[in-house]
Protein backbone atom coordinates (compact mmCIF):
# COMPACT_ATOMS: atom_id res chain seq x y z
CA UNK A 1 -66.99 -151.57 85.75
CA UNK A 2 -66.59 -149.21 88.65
CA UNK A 3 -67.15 -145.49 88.76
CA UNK A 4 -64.62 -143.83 90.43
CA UNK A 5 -65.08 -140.02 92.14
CA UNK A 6 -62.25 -137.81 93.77
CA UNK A 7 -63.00 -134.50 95.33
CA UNK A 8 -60.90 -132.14 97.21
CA UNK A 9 -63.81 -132.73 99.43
CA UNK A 10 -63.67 -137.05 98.67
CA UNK A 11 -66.90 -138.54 97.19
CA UNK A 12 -67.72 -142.08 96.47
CA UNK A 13 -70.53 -143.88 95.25
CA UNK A 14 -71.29 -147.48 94.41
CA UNK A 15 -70.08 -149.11 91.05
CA UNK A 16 -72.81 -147.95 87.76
CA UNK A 17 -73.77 -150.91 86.22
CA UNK A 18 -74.78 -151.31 82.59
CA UNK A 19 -77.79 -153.36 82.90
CA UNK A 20 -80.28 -153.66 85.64
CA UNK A 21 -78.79 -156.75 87.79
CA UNK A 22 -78.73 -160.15 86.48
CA UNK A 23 -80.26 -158.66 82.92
CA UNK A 24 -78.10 -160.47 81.04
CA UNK A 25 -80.10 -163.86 81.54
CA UNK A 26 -83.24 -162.20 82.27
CA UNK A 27 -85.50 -160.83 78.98
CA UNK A 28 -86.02 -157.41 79.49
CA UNK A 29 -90.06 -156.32 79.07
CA UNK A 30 -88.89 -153.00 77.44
CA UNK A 31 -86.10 -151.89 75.15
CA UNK A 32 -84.92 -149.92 72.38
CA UNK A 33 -80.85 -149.59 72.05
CA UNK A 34 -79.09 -149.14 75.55
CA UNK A 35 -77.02 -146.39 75.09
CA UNK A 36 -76.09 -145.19 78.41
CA UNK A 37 -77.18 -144.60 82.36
CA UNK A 38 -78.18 -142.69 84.98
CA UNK A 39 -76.50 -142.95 88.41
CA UNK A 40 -78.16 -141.52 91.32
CA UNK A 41 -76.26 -139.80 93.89
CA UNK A 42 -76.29 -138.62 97.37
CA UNK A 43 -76.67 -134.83 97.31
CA UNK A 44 -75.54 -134.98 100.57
CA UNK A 45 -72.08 -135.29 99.64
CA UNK A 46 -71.86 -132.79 96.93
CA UNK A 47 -72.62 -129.68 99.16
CA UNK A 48 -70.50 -126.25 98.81
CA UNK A 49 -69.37 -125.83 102.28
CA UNK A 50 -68.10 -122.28 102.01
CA UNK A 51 -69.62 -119.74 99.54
CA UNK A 52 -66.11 -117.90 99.35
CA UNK A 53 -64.03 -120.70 98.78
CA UNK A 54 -63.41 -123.03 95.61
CA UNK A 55 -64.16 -126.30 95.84
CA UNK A 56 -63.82 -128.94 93.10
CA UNK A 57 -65.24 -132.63 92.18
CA UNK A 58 -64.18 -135.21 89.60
CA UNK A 59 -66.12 -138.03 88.63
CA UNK A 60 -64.45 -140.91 86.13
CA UNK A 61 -65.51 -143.60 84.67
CA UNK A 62 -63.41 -145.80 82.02
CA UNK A 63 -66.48 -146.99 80.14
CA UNK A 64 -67.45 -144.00 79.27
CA UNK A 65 -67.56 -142.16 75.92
CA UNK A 66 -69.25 -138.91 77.54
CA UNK A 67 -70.93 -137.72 80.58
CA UNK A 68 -73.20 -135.16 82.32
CA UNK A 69 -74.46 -133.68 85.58
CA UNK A 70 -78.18 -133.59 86.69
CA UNK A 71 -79.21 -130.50 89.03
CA UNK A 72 -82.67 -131.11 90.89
CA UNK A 73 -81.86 -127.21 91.98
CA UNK A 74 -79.29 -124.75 92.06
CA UNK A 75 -79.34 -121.37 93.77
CA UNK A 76 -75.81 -119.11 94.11
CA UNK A 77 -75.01 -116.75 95.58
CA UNK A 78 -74.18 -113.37 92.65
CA UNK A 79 -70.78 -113.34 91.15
CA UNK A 80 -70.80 -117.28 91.99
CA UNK A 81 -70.87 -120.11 89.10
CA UNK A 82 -70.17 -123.35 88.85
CA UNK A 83 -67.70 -124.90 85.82
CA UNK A 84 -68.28 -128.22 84.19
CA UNK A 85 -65.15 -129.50 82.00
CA UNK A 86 -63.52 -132.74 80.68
CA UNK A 87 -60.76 -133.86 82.72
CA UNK A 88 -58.14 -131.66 80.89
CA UNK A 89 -60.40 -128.77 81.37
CA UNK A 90 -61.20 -128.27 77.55
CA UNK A 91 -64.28 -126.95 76.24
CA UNK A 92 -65.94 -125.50 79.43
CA UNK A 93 -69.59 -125.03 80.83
CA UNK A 94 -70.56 -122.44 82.78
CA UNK A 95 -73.41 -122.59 85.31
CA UNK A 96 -74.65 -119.66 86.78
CA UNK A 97 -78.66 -119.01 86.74
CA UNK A 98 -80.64 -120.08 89.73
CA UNK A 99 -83.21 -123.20 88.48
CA UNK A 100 -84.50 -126.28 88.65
CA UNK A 101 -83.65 -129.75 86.79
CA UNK A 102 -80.51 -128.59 84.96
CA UNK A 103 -79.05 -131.37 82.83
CA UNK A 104 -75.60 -130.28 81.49
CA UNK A 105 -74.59 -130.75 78.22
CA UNK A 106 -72.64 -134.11 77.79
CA UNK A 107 -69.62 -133.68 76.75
CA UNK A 108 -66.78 -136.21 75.40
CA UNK A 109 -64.71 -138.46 77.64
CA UNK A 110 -64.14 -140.87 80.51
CA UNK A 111 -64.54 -138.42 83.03
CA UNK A 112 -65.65 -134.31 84.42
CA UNK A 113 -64.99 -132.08 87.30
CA UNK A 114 -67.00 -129.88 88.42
CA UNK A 115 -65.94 -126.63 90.52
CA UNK A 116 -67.50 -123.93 92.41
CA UNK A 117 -65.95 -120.66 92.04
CA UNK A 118 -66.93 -118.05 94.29
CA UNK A 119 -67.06 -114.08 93.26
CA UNK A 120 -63.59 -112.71 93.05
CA UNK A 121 -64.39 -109.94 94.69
CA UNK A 122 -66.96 -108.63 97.36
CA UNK A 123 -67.50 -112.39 98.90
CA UNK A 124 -69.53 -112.29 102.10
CA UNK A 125 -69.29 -115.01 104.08
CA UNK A 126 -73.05 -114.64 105.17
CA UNK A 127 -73.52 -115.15 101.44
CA UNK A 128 -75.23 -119.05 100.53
CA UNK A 129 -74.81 -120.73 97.21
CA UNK A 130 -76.86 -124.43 97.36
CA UNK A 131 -76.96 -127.03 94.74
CA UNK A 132 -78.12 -130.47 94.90
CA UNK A 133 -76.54 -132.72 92.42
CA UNK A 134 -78.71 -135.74 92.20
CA UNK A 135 -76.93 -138.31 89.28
CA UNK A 136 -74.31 -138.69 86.99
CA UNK A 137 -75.06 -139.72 83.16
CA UNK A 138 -72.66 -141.65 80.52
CA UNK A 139 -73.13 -143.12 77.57
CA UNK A 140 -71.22 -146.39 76.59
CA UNK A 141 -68.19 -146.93 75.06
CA UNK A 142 -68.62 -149.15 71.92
CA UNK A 143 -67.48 -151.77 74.45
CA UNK A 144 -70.11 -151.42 76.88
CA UNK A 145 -73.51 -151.14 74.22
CA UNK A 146 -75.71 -153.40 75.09
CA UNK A 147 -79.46 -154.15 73.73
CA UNK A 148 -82.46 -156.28 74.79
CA UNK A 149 -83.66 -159.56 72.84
CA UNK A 150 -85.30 -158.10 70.34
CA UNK A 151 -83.25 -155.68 69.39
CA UNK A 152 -81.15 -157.32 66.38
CA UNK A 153 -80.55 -155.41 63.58
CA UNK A 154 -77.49 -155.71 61.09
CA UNK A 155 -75.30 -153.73 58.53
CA UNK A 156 -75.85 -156.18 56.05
CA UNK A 157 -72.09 -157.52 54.26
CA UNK A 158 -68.51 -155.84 55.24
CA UNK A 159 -69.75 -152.05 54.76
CA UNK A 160 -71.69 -149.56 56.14
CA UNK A 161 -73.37 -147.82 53.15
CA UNK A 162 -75.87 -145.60 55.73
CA UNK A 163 -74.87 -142.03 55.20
CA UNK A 164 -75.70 -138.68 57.21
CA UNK A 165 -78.86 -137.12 55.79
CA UNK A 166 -76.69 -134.05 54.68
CA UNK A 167 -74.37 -136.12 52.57
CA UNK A 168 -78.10 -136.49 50.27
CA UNK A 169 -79.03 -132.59 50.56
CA UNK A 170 -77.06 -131.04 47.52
CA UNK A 171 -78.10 -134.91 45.36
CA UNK A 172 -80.52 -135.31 42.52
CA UNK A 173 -84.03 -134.49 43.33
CA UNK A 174 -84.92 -138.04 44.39
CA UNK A 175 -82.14 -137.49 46.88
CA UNK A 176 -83.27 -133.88 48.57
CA UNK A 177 -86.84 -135.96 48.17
CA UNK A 178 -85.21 -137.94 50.74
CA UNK A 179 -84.12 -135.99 53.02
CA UNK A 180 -87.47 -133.76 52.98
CA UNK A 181 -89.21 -136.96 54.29
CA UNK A 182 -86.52 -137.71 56.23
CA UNK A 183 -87.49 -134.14 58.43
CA UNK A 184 -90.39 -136.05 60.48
CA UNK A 185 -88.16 -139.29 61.52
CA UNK A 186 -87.05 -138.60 65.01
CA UNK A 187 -84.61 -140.22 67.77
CA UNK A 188 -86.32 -141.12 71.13
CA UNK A 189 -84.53 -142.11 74.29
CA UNK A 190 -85.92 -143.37 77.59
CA UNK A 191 -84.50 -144.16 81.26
CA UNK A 192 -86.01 -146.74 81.95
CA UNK A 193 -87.10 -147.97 85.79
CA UNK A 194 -83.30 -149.28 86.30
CA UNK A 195 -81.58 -145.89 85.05
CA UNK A 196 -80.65 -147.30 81.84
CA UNK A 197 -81.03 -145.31 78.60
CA UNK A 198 -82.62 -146.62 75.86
CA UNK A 199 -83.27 -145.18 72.72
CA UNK A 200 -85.09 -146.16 69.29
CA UNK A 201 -86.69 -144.39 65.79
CA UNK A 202 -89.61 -143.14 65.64
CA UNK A 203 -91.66 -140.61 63.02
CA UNK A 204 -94.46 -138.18 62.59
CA UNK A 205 -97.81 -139.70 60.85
CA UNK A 206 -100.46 -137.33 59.46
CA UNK A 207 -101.30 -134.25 60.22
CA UNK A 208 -102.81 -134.54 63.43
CA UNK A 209 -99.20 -135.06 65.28
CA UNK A 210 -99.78 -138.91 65.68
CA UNK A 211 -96.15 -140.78 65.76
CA UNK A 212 -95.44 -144.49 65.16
CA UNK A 213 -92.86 -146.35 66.80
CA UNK A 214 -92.18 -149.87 67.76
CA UNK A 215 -93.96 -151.75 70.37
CA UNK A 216 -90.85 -153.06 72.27
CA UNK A 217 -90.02 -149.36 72.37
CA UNK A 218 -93.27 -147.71 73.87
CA UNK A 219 -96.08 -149.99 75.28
CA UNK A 220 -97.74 -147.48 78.01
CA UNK A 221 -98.11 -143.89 79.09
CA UNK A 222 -94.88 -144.58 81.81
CA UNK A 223 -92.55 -145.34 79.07
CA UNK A 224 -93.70 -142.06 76.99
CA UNK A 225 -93.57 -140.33 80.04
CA UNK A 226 -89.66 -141.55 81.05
CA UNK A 227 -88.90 -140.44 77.33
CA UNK A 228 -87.69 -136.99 75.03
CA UNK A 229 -88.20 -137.08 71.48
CA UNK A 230 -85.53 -135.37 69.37
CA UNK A 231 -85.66 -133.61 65.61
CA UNK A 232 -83.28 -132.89 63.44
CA UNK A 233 -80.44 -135.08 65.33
CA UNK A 234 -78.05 -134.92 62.67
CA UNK A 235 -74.61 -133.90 61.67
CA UNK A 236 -73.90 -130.79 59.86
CA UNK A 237 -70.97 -132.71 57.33
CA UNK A 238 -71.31 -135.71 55.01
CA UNK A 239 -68.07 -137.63 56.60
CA UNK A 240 -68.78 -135.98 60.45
CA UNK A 241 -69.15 -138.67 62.91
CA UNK A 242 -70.92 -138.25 66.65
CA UNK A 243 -72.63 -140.29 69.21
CA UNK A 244 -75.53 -140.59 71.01
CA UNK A 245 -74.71 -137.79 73.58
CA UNK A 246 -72.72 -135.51 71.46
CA UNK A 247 -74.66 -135.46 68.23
CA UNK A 248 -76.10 -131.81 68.13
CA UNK A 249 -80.19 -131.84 68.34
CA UNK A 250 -82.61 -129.33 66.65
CA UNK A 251 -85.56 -129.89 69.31
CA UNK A 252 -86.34 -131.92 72.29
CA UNK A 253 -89.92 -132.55 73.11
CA UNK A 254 -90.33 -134.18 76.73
CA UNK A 255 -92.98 -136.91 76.70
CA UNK A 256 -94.61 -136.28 80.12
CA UNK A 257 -97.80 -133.99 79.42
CA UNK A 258 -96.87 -133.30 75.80
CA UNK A 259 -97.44 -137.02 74.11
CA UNK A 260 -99.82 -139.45 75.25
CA UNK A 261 -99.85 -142.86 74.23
CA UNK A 262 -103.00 -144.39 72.62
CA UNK A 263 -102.09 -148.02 71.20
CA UNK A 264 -99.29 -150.50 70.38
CA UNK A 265 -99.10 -154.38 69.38
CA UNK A 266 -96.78 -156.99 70.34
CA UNK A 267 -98.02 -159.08 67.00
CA UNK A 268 -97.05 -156.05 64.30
CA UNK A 269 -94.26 -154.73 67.08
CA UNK A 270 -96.29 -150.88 66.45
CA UNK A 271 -97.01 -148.08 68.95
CA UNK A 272 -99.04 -145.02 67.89
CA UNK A 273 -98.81 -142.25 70.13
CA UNK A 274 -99.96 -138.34 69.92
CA UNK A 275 -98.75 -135.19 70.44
CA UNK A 276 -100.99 -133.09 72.64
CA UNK A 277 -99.55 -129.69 73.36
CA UNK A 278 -98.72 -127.63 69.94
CA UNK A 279 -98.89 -130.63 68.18
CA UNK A 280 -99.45 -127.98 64.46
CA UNK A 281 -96.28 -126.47 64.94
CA UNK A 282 -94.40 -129.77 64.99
CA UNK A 283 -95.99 -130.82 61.78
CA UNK A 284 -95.83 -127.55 59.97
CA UNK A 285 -91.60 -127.59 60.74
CA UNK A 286 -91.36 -131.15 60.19
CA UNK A 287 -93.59 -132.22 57.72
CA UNK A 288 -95.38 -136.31 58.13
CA UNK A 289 -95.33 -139.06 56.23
CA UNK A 290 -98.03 -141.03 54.76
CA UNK A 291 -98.57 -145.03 54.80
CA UNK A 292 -99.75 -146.94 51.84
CA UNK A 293 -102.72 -148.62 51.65
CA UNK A 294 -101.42 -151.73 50.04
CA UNK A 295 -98.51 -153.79 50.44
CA UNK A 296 -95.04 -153.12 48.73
CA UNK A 297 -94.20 -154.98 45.96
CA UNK A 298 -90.99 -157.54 45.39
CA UNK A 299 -88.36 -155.49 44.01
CA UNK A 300 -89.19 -152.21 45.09
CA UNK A 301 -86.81 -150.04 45.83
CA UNK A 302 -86.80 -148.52 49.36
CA UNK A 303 -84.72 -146.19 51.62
CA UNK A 304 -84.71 -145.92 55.36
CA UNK A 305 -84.06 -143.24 57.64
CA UNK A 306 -83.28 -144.35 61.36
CA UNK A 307 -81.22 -143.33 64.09
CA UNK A 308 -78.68 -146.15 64.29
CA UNK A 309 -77.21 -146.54 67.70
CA UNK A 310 -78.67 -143.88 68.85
CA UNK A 311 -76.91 -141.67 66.66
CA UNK A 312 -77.26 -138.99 63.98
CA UNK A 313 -80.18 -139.75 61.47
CA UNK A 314 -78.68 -141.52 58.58
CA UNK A 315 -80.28 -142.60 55.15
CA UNK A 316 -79.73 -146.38 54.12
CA UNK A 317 -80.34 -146.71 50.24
CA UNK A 318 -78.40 -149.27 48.53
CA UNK A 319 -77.61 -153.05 49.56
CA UNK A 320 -74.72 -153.86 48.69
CA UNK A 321 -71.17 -153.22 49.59
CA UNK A 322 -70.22 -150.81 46.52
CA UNK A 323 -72.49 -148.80 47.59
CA UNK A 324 -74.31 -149.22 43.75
CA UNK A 325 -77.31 -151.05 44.14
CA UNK A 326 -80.43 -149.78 45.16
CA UNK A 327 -82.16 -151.40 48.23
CA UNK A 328 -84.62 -153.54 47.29
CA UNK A 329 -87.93 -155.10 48.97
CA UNK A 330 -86.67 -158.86 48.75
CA UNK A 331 -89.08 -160.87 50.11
CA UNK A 332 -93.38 -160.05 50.71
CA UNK A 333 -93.39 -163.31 53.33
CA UNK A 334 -90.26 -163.55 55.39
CA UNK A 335 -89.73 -164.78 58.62
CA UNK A 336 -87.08 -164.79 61.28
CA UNK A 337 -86.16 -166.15 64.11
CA UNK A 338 -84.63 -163.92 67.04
CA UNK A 339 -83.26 -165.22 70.63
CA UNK A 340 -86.13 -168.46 69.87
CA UNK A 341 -88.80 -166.21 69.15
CA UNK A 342 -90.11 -166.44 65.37
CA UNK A 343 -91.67 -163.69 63.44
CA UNK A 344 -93.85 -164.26 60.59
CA UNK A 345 -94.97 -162.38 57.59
CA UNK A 346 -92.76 -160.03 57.30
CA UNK A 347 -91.25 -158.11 54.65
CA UNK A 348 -87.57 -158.50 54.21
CA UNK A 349 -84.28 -156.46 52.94
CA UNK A 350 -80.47 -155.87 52.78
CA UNK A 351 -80.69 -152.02 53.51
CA UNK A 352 -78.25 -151.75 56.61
CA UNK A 353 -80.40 -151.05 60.29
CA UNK A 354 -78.29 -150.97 63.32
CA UNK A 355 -79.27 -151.37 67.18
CA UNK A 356 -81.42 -148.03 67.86
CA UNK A 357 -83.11 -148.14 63.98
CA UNK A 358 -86.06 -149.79 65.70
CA UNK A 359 -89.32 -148.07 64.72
CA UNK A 360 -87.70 -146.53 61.31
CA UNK A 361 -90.46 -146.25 58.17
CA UNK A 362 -89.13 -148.22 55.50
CA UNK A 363 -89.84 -145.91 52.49
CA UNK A 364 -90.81 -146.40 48.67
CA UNK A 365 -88.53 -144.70 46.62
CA UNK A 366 -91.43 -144.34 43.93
CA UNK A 367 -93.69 -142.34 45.70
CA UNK A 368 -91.71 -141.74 49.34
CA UNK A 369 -95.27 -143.70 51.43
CA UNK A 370 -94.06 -145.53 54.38
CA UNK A 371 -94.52 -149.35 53.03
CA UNK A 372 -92.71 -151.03 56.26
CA UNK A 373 -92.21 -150.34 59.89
CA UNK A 374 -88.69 -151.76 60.69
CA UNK A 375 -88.79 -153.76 63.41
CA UNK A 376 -85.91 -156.94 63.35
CA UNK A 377 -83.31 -158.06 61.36
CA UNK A 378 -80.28 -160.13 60.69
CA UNK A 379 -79.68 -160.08 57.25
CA UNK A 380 -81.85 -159.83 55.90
CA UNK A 381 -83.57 -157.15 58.36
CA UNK A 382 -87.49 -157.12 58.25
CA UNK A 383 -90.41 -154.89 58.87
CA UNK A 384 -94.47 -155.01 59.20
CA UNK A 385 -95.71 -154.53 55.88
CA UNK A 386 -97.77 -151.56 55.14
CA UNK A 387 -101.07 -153.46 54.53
CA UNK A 388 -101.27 -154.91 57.66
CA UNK A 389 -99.83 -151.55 60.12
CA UNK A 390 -102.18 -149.68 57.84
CA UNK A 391 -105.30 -152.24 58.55
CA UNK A 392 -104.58 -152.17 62.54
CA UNK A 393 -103.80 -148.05 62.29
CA UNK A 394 -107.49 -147.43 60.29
CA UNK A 395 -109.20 -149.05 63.93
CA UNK A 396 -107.53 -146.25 66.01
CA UNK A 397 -107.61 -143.16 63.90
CA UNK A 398 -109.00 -141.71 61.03
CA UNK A 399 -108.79 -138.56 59.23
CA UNK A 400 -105.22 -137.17 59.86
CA UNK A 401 -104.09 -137.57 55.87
CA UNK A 402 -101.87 -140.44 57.07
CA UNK A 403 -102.85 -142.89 54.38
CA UNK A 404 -101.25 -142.93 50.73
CA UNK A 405 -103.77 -144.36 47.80
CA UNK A 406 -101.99 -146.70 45.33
């Protein structure tokens, strides 16, 4: 899988692998859904030369389903700008503003250019426009997605019954009940050390800006800091379809100095983290759920919202192919073996997960408490039970109005 760049100033770089080297036979300490990659560059060979003549770049990459450019600066000379496009030069960015750490927006496709276009008119040729361009990101074709060990999680028969929150928003009451809850579930995506992007589910618990994830998806302050956490990724039509890069998102809040990490547990597969900086605001737009204080009962029916591969948030209700039945808790003591590793004492259902739905409340349908954090699955897919996140959770905090009574 090589990356290939053309310039009318020529560029190369070395080939962007998917995986760290040798990953494929070698378990991977941290995870969530791989998504996508960083390359680094060498600024060095994306320099403007002249600032009164165009120049032009193109980067490809047949993997790829989108891309973007990462700025570490970017200072031009007025009447300059730069232009970021898709190979056929369709839908069109604009970079103009002198900064620091511009990431452009991805957009759809194998491969970008990138131009500098001097002022039309007045150019002085004592003038300077700099930029250093330190990495290329893609996400993955469906091809190319790969995950780490414990990251199985299934659509559960021949259909995908998960549906975009705002094909629930115009429902029945227990539907737009749904999707209110459904406000304070959020995507997260990491780079981790080898430039790979990772990303899993996480959600807002209490009122103190505490959010609960999976262990395999944040064990330490490093991996919070390497991470954004995104509301309201979603589509704005039922049957609209987008990815992890161009699915439109509501806010980003960067981990580093805004979230710290307090806890997680390898047993229950939890992390419980905090926000630190505004942490009100985020719980007054987004609302938190609650976690009961007992265990969900066989039969109960559940829904789940998660950010499957990375994707828009989508609700998973029903279990069965028609689309008919609601999901149901099916078993209060299930276990499952993944990659040789057995989990125990689980709780287990046929609501369809994907790769990325890691760290996704499972949700009573009675009274909308979290009763599960999703964590595995391969039909059936399986969660901690309430009880027990809810026992380990009581030790760390107390007082945020994160617990629902029975």
């Amino acid at each position: 899988m090589g990356v290939r760049v053309a310039a009318t100033i020529v560029c190369a770089f070395t080939a962007l692998q998917c995986v760290a080297e040798g990953s494929s036979s070698t378990p991977v300490a941290d995870g969530g859904f791989t998504t996508g990659a960083w390359k680094p560059l060498d600024s060095s060979r994306y320099t403007i030369n002249s600032p009164c003549e165009r120049q032009q770049w193109s980067f490809t990459q047949e993997s790829a389903s989108a891309m973007w450019l990462r700025f570490s600066s970017l200072n031009l000379a007025s009447g300059s700008h730069l232009i970021v496009s898709p190979l056929n030069g369709s839908r069109a960015i604009t970079v103009s503003s002198p900064s620091s750490d511009i990431t452009t927006t991805p957009l759809p496709g194998s491969g970008l250019i990138l131009q500098f276009v001097p002022p039309s008119k007045g150019c002085s040729a004592v003038s300077n426009s700099t930029m250093v361009l330190d990495s290329v990101g893609y996400s993955y074709s469906e091809s190319e997605e790969s995950t780490v060990e414990n990251e199985e999680r299934a659509i559960c028969g021949s259909a995908d019954t998960m549906k975009n929150m705002v094909c629930y928003s115009t429902g029945s009451d227990e539907d737009k009940t749904m999707v209110a809850k459904a406000k304070a579930v959020m995507r997260t995506q990491r780079t981790r050390d080898d430039n790979a992007i990772v990303t899993c589910t996480a959600w807002l618990w209490g009122n103190q800006g505490h959010i609960i994830s999976n262990n395999h998806c944040f064990s330490s302050q490093e991996m919070v800091d390497a991470a954004k956490f995104e509301f309201d990724v979603q589509t704005t039509g039922c049957s609209d379809d987008c990815a992890f890069a161009t699915c439109p998102i509501g806010k980003t809040l960067v981990g580093k100095d805004n979230i710290k990490f307090i806890k997680s547990n390898a047993t229950l597969d939890y992390s419980v983290l905090q926000i630190t900086n505004d942490a009100a605001s985020y719980v007054k737009t987004y609302g938190y759920l609650q976690i009961r204080n007992t265990a969900p009962t066989k039969g109960e029916q559940i829904y789940i919202p998660q950010h499957p591969k990375g994707g828009a948030k989508k609700i998973a209700k029903t279990q069965d192919d028609a689309d008919s039945q609601a999901a149901l808790v099916l078993n209060l003591d299930y276990s499952i073996a993944v990659q040789g590793v057995t989990y125990n004492h689980l709780i287990a259902y046929s609501a369809d997960t994907e790769v990325g739905s890691s760290g996704a409340p499972v949700m009573s349908r009675g009274d909308n408490s979290v009763v599960g954090l999703h964590r595995i699955g391969d039909c059936n897919n399986a969660a901690t039970p309430s009880n027990q996140l809810l026992s380990a959770l009581e030790a760390i905090v107390s007082g945020n109005d994160g617990i629902k009574t029975a």
